[in-house]
Each structure stands twice: as C-alpha cells, then as structure tokens.
C-alpha atoms as a PDB file:
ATOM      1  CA  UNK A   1       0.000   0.000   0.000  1.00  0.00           C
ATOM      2  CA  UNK A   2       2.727   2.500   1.111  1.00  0.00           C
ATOM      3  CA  UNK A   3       4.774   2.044  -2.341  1.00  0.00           C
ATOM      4  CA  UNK A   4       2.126   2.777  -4.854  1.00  0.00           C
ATOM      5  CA  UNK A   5       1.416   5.961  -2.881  1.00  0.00           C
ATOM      6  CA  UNK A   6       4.917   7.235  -2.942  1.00  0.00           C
ATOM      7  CA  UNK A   7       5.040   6.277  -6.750  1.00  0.00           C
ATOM      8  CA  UNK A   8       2.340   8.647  -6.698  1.00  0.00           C
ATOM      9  CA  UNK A   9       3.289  11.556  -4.741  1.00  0.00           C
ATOM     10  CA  UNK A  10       6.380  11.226  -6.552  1.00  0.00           C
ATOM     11  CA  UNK A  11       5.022  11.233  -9.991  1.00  0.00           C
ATOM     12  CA  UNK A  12       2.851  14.198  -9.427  1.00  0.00           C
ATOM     13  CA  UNK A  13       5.795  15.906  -7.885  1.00  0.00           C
ATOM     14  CA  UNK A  14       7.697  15.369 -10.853  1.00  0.00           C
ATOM     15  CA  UNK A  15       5.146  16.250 -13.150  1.00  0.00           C
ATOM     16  CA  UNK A  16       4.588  19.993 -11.127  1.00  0.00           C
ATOM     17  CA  UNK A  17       8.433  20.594 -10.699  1.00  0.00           C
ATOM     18  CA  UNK A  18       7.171  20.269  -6.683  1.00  0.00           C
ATOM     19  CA  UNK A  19      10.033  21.036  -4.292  1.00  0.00           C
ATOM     20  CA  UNK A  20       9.581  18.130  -2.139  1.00  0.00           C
ATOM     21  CA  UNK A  21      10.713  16.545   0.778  1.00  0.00           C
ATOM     22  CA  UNK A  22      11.719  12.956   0.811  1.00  0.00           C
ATOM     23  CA  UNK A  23      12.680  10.734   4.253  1.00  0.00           C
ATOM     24  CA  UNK A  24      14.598   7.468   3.830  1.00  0.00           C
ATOM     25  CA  UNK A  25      15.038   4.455   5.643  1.00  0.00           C
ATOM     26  CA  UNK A  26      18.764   5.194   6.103  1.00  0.00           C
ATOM     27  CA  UNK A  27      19.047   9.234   6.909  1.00  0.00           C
ATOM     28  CA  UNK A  28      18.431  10.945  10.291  1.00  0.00           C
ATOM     29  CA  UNK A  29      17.254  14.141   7.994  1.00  0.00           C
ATOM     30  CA  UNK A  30      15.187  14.352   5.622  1.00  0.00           C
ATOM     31  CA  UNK A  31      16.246  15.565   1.938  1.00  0.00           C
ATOM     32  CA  UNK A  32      14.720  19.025   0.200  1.00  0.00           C
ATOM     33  CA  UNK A  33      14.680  18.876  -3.825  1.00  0.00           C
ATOM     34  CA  UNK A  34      12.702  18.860  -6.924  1.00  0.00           C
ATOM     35  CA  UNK A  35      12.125  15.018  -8.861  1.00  0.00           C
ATOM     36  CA  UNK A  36      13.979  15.550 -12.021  1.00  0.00           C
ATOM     37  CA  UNK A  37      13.362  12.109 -13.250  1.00  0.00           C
ATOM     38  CA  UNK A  38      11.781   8.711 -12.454  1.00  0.00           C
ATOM     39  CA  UNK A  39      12.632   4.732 -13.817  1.00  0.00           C
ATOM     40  CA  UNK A  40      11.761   1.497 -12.685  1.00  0.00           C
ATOM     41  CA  UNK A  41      13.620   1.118  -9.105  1.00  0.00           C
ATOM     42  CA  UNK A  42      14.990   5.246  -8.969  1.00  0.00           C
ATOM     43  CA  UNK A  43      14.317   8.514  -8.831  1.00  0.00           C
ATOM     44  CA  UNK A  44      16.782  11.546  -9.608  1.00  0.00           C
ATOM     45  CA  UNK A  45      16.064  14.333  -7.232  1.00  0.00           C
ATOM     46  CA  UNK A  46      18.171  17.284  -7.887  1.00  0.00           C
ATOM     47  CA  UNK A  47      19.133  18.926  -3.932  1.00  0.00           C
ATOM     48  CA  UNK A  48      18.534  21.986  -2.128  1.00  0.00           C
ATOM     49  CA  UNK A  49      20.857  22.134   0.077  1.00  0.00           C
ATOM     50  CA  UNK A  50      20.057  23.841   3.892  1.00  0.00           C
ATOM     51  CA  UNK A  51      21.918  27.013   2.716  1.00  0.00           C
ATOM     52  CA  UNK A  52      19.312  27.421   0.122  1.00  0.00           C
ATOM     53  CA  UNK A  53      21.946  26.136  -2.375  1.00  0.00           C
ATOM     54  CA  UNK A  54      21.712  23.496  -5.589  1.00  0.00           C
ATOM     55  CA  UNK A  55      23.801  20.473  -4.385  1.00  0.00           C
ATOM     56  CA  UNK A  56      24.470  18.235  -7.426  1.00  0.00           C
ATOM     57  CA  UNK A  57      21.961  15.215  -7.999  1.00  0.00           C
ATOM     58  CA  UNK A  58      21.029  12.211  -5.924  1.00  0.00           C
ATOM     59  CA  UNK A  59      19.367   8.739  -6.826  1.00  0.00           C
ATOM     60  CA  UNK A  60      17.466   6.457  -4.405  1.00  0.00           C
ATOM     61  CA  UNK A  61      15.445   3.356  -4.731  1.00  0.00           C
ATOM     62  CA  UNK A  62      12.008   3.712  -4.133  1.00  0.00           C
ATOM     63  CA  UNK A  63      12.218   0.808  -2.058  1.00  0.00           C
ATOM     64  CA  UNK A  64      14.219   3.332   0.618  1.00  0.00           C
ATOM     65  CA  UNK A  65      11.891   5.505   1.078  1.00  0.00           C
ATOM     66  CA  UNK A  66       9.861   6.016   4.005  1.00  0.00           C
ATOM     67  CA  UNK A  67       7.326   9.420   3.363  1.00  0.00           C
ATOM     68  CA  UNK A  68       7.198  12.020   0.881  1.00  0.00           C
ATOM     69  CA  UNK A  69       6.050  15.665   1.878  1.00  0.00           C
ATOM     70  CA  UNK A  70       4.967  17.313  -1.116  1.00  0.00           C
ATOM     71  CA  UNK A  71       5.703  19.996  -0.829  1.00  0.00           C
ATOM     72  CA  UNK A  72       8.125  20.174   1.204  1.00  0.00           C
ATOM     73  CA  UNK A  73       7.689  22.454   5.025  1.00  0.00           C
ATOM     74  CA  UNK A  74      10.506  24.442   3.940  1.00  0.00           C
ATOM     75  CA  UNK A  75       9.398  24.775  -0.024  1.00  0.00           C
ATOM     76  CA  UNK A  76       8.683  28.881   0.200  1.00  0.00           C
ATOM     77  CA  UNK A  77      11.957  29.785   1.999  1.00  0.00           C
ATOM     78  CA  UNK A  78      14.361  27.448  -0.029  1.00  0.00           C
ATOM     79  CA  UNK A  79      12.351  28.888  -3.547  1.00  0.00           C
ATOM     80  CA  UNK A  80      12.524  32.169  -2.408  1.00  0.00           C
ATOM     81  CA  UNK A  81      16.571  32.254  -1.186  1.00  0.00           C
ATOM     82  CA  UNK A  82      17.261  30.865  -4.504  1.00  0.00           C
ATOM     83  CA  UNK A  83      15.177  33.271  -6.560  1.00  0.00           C
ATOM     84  CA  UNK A  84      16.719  36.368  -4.257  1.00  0.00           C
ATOM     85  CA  UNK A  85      20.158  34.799  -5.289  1.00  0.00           C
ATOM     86  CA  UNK A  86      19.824  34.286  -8.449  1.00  0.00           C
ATOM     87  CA  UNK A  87      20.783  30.640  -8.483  1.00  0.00           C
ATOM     88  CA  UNK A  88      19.985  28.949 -11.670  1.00  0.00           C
ATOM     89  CA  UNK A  89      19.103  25.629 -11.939  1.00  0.00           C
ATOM     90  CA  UNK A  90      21.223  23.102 -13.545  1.00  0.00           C
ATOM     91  CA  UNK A  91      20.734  20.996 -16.528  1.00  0.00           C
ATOM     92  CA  UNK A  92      19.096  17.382 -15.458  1.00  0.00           C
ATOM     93  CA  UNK A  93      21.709  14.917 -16.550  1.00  0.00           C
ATOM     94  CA  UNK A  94      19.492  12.342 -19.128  1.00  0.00           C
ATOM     95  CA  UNK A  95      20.473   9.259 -17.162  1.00  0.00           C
ATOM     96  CA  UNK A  96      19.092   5.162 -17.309  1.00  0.00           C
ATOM     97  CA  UNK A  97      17.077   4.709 -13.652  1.00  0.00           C
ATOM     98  CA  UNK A  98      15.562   1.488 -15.145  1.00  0.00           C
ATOM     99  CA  UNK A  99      18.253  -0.865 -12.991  1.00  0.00           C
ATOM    100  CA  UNK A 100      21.359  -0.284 -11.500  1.00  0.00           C
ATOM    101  CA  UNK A 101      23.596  -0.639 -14.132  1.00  0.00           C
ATOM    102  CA  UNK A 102      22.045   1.280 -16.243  1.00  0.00           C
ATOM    103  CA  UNK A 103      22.204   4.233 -13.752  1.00  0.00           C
ATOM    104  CA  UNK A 104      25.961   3.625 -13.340  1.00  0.00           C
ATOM    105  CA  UNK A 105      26.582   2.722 -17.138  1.00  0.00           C
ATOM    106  CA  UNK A 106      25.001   6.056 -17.730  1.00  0.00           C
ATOM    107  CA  UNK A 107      26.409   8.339 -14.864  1.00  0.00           C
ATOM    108  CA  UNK A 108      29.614   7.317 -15.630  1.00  0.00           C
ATOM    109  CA  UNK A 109      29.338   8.577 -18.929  1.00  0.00           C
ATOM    110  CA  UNK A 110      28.168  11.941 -18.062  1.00  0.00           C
ATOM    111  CA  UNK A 111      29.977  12.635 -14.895  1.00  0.00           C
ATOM    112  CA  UNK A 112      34.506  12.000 -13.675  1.00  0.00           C
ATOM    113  CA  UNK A 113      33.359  11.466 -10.490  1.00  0.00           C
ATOM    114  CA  UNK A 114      30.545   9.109  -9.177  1.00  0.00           C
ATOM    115  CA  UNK A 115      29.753   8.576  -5.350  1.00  0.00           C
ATOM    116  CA  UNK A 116      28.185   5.300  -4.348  1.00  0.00           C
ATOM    117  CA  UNK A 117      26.499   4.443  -0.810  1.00  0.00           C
ATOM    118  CA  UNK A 118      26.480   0.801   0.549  1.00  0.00           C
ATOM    119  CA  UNK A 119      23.823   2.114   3.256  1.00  0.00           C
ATOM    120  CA  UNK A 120      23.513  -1.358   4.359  1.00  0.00           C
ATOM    121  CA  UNK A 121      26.621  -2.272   4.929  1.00  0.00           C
ATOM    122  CA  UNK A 122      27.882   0.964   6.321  1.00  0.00           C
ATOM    123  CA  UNK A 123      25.859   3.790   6.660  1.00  0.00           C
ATOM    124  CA  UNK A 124      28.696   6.363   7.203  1.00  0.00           C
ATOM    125  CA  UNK A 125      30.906   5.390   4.560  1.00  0.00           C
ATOM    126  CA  UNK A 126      30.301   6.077   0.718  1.00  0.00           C
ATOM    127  CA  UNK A 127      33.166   5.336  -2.181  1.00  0.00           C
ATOM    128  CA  UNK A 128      33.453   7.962  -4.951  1.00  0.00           C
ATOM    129  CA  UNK A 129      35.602   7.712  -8.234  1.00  0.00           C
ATOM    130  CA  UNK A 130      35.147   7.190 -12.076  1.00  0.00           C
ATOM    131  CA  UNK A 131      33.186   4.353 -13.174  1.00  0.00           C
ATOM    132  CA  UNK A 132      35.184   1.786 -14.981  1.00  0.00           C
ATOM    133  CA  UNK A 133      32.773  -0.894 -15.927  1.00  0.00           C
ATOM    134  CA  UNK A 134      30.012  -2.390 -14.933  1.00  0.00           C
ATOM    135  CA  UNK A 135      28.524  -6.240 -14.935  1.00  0.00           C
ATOM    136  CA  UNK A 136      24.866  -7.258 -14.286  1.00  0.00           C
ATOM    137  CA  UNK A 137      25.748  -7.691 -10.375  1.00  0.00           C
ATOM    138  CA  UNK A 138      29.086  -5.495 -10.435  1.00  0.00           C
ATOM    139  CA  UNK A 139      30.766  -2.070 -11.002  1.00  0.00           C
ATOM    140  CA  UNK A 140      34.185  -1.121 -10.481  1.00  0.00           C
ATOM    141  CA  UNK A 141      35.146   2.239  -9.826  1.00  0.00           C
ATOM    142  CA  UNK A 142      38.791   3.757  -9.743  1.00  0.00           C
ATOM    143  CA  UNK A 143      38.560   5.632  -6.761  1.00  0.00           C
ATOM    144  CA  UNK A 144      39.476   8.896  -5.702  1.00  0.00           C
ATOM    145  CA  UNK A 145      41.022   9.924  -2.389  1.00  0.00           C
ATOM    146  CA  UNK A 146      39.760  12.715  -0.335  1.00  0.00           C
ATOM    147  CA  UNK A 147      43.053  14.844  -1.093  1.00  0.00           C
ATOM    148  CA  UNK A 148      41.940  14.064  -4.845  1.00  0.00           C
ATOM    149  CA  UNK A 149      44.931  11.329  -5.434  1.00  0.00           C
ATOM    150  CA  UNK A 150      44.029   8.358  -7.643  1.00  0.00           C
ATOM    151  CA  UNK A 151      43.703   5.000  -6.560  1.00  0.00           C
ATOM    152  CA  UNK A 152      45.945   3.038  -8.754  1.00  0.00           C
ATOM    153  CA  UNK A 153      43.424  -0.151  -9.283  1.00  0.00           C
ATOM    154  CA  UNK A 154      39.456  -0.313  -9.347  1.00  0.00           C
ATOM    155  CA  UNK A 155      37.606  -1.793  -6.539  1.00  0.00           C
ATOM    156  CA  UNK A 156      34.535  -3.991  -7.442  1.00  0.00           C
ATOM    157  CA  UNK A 157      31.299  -3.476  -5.236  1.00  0.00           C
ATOM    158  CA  UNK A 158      27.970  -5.873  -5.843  1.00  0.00           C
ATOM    159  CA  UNK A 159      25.380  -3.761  -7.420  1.00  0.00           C
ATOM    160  CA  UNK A 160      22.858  -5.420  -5.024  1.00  0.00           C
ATOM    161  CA  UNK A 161      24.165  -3.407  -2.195  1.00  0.00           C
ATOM    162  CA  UNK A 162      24.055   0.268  -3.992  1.00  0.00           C
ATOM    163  CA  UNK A 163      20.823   2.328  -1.749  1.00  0.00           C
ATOM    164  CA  UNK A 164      22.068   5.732  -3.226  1.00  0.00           C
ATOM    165  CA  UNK A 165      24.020   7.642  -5.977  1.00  0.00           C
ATOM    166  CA  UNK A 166      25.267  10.961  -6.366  1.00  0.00           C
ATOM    167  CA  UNK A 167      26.608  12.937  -9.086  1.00  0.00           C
ATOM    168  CA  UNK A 168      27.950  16.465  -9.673  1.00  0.00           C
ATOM    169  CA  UNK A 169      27.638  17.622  -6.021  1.00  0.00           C
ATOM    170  CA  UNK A 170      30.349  20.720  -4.608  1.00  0.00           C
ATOM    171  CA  UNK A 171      32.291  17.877  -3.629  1.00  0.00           C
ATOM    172  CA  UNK A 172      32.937  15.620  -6.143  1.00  0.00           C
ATOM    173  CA  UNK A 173      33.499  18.381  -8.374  1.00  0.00           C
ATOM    174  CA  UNK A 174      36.082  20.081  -6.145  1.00  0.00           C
ATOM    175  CA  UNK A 175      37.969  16.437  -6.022  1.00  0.00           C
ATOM    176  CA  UNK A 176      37.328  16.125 -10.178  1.00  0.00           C
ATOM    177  CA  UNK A 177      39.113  20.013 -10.073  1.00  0.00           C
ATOM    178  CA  UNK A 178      41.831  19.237  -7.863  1.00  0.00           C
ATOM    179  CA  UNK A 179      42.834  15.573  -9.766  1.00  0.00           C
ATOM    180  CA  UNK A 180      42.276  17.451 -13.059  1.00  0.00           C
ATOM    181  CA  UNK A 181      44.641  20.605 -11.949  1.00  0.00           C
ATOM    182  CA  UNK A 182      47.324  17.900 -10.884  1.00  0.00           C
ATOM    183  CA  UNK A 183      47.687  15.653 -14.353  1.00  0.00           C
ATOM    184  CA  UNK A 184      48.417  18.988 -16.336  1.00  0.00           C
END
C-alpha cells in the first residue's frame, strides 16, 4: 500500500516541478529537492541544500523511502533564497534509472566522479571515483582519495548493495578540479 502511494506523490511531484521533501530508511534528515526524473527502481532528485543552495543530484530506490512531503515544510523559503540569489538551476543529466547498471553505465558517462552508498553495509561510509565498468551484479570504480589522489586499481562493489548515488555535487566536483589541476 505504502509504495504505490509514494510512486504517486512522486510522480505528481515530478510532473509539477514540486520542491519536495523525501525521508529514507537510512538518513536521520530528511532531503529538500525537486524530482527531475523517475525509472523502474529510482528517482533523480536534484538537492537543495540547507543554505538554500543546488547540491548536485542524488538517486534512491524507491524501495528506501519512508514518506514524501509534497511539498516540502521548507518549499517557500528554499524557492525564495534561490530566486533572491539568483541561483539557476542546472541541466538534469538524461540518465538510465531502469536498474542499477544502467544508472551507473550512464552516470559514468556523463559525470569524472561518481559517489556510491552501501547504506547497508555501512551507513557512514560512501566510495566515490570514475566508473570503470560495470557487470549485471558489479561495477568497479577507480577511486578517488579525499586529497583528490588516484587510486591506482578499481575496486569492485555488488550492485545489489548500492541504496544511493550521487553525481555532480560541490564535492565531487572540487575532487574532479583538484585531480584534473594535478595531471596537467
């Protein structure tokens, strides 16, 4: 009963260009953005930030999430901040959310730096680097440190155990910046 309902909420939100807020089985806080595209198992949502700021783009199963408040409490203040500042909204990457690797086949096409979370298996840790290849259970990403130094080999994580991706966030593109500045 719950899931069709979300589906729901989150189609319609999608459809108005809603700023919503989502709450997932995995987060203390919930997440402010607008749906920016929906597939089979996930939904985009490009984030507003708490400082009233676009933060890059984030995918989640459906099967994560808990509520949907559309729109979301803080929908007026987070519209207006970004109106008063200016901020212009970024270009929705086209990406694949019909399976997993399809969403990784395709970020990693569009985006140097991918971020991964095995919520499951550790909550607090996420791996970020550039997609290298991908298998129907498997990806492999060469990962990036946090001072933006290159792993020298790929590291292979089960597809089955991927809750969330993001892409193009201030962080990942201040490590893609940083590697980039170093190999000229």
């Amino acid at each position: 009963m719950k899931a069709p309902r979300l589906k729901l909420q989150l189609t319609a939100a999608h459809a108005s260009r809603a700023l919503v807020r989502i709450h997932r089985t995995f987060e203390e806080f919930a997440i402010d953005g607008v749906v920016v595209g929906l597939g089979e198992r996930w939904l985009l949502m490009l984030i507003v930030a708490d400082g009233a700021n676009y933060a890059g783009f984030q995918a989640f199963r459906y099967s994560d999430i808990e509520a949907v408040d559309a729109p979301s409490p803080r929908a007026t203040f987070l519209k207006t901040a970004l109106r008063l500042r200016g901020s212009r909204r970024p270009v929705t990457p086209r990406l694949d959310l019909s399976s997993t690797q399809a969403l990784l086949d395709s970020a990693g096409r569009r985006f140097t730096l991918v971020t991964i979370h095995r919520e499951k298996v550790d909550a607090e840790i996420c791996q970020i680097g550039s997609v290298v290849a991908t298998t129907t259970t498997s990806v492999s990403l060469r990962e990036i440190t946090p001072d933006a130094d290159w792993e020298d080999e790929p590291t292979t994580y089960r597809l089955s155990e991927i809750t969330r991706v993001d892409l193009g966030g201030p962080y990942e593109d201040a490590l893609a910046l940083v590697a980039a500045s170093r190999s000229r």
